[in-house]
Protein backbone atom coordinates (compact mmCIF):
# COMPACT_ATOMS: atom_id res chain seq x y z
CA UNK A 1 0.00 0.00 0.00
CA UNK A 2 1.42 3.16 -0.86
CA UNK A 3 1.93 6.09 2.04
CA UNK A 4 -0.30 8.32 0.55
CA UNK A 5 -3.43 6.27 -1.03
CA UNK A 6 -5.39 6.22 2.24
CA UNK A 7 -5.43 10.07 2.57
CA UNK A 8 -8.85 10.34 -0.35
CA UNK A 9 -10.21 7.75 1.90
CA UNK A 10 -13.57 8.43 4.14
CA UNK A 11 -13.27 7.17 7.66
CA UNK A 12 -15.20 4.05 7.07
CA UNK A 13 -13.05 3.06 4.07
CA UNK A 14 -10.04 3.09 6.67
CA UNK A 15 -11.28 1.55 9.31
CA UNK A 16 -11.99 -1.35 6.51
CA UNK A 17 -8.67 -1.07 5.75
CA UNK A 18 -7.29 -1.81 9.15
CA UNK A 19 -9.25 -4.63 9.98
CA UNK A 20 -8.08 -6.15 6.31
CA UNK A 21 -4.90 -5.40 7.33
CA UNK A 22 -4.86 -7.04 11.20
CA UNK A 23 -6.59 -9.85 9.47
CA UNK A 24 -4.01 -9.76 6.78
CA UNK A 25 -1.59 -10.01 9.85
CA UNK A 26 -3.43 -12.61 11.91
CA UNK A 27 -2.70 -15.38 8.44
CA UNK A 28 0.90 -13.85 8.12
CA UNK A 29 1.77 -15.06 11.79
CA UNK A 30 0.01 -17.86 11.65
CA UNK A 31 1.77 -18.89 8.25
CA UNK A 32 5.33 -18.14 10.52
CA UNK A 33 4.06 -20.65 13.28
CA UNK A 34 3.15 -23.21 10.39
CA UNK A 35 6.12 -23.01 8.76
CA UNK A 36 4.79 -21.76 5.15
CA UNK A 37 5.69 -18.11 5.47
CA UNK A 38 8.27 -17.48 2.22
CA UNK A 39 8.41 -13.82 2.85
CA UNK A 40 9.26 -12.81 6.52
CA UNK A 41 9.02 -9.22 5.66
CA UNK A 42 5.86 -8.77 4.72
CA UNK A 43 4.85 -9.41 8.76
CA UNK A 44 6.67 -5.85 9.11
CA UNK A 45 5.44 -4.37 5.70
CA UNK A 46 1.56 -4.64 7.36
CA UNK A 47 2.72 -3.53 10.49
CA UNK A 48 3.78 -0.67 9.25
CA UNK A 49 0.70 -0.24 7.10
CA UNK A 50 -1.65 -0.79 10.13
CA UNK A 51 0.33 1.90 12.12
CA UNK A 52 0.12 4.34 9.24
CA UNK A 53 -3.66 3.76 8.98
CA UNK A 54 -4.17 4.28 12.72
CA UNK A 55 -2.21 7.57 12.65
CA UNK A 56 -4.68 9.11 10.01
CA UNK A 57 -7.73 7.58 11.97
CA UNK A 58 -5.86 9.25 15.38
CA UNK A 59 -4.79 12.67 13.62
CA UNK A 60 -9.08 12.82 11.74
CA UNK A 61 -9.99 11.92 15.48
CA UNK A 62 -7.73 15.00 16.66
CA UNK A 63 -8.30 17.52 13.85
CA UNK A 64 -12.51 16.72 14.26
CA UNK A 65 -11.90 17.68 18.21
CA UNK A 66 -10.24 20.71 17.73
CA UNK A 67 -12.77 21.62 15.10
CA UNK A 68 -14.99 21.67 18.00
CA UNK A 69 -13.57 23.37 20.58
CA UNK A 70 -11.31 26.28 19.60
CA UNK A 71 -8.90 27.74 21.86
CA UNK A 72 -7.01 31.34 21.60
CA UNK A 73 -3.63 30.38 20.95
CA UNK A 74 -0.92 31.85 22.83
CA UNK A 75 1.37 33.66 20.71
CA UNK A 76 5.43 34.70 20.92
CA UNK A 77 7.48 33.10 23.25
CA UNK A 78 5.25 31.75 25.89
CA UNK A 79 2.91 30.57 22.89
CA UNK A 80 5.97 28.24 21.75
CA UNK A 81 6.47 27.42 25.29
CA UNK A 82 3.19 26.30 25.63
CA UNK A 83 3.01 24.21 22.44
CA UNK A 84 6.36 22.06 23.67
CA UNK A 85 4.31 21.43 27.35
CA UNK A 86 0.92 20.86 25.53
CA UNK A 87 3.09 18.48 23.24
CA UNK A 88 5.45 16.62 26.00
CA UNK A 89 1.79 16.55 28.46
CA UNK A 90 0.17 14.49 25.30
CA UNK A 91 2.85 12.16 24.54
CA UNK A 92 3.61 10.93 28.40
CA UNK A 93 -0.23 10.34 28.67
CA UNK A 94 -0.29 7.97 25.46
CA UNK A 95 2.63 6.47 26.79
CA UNK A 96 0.91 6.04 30.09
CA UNK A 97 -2.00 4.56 28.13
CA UNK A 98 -0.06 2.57 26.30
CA UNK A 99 1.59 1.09 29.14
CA UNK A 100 -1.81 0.36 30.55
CA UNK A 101 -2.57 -1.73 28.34
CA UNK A 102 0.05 -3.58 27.99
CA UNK A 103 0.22 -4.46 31.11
């Protein structure tokens, strides 16, 4: 799948596309456990796919919230400051998230 075909998509097209793909990914892993799987890379080809697909769902999902709620933005100096702490606050809580559930 190329980078940029899903980006004409609607959401329901992509969320199609990403349960194709985790199926797609389910028969790859289960060809590795069998023995039959010729092409090893592919497992990390649809990986990568399934991440990309995910990231456009996640950055619709964002763009569609802050569609509804707009905020002043702070501008100058403290307006950068306060995009790097917005940005650092976001990432440690997916990574709390994502430790969550992995745990």
């Amino acid at each position: 799948m190329p980078k940029t075909s899903f980006h004409d998509l609607d959401d329901g097209a992509l969320i199609d596309q990403v349960t194709d793909a985790k199926d797609q990914l389910f028969k790859l892993r289960f060809q590795l456990a069998t023995g039959q799987l010729s092409n090893y890379a592919r497992i990390g080809q649809v990986r990568k796919d399934i991440a990309r697909l995910e990231t456009e769902l996640r950055a619709r999902e964002i763009a569609a919230a802050e569609a509804l709620t707009p905020e002043a933005e702070p501008t100058g100096e403290d307006g950068a400051r306060a995009a790097r702490r917005h940005s650092r606050q976001e990432r440690e809580t997916t990574q709390r998230a994502s430790a969550e559930e992995n745990a």
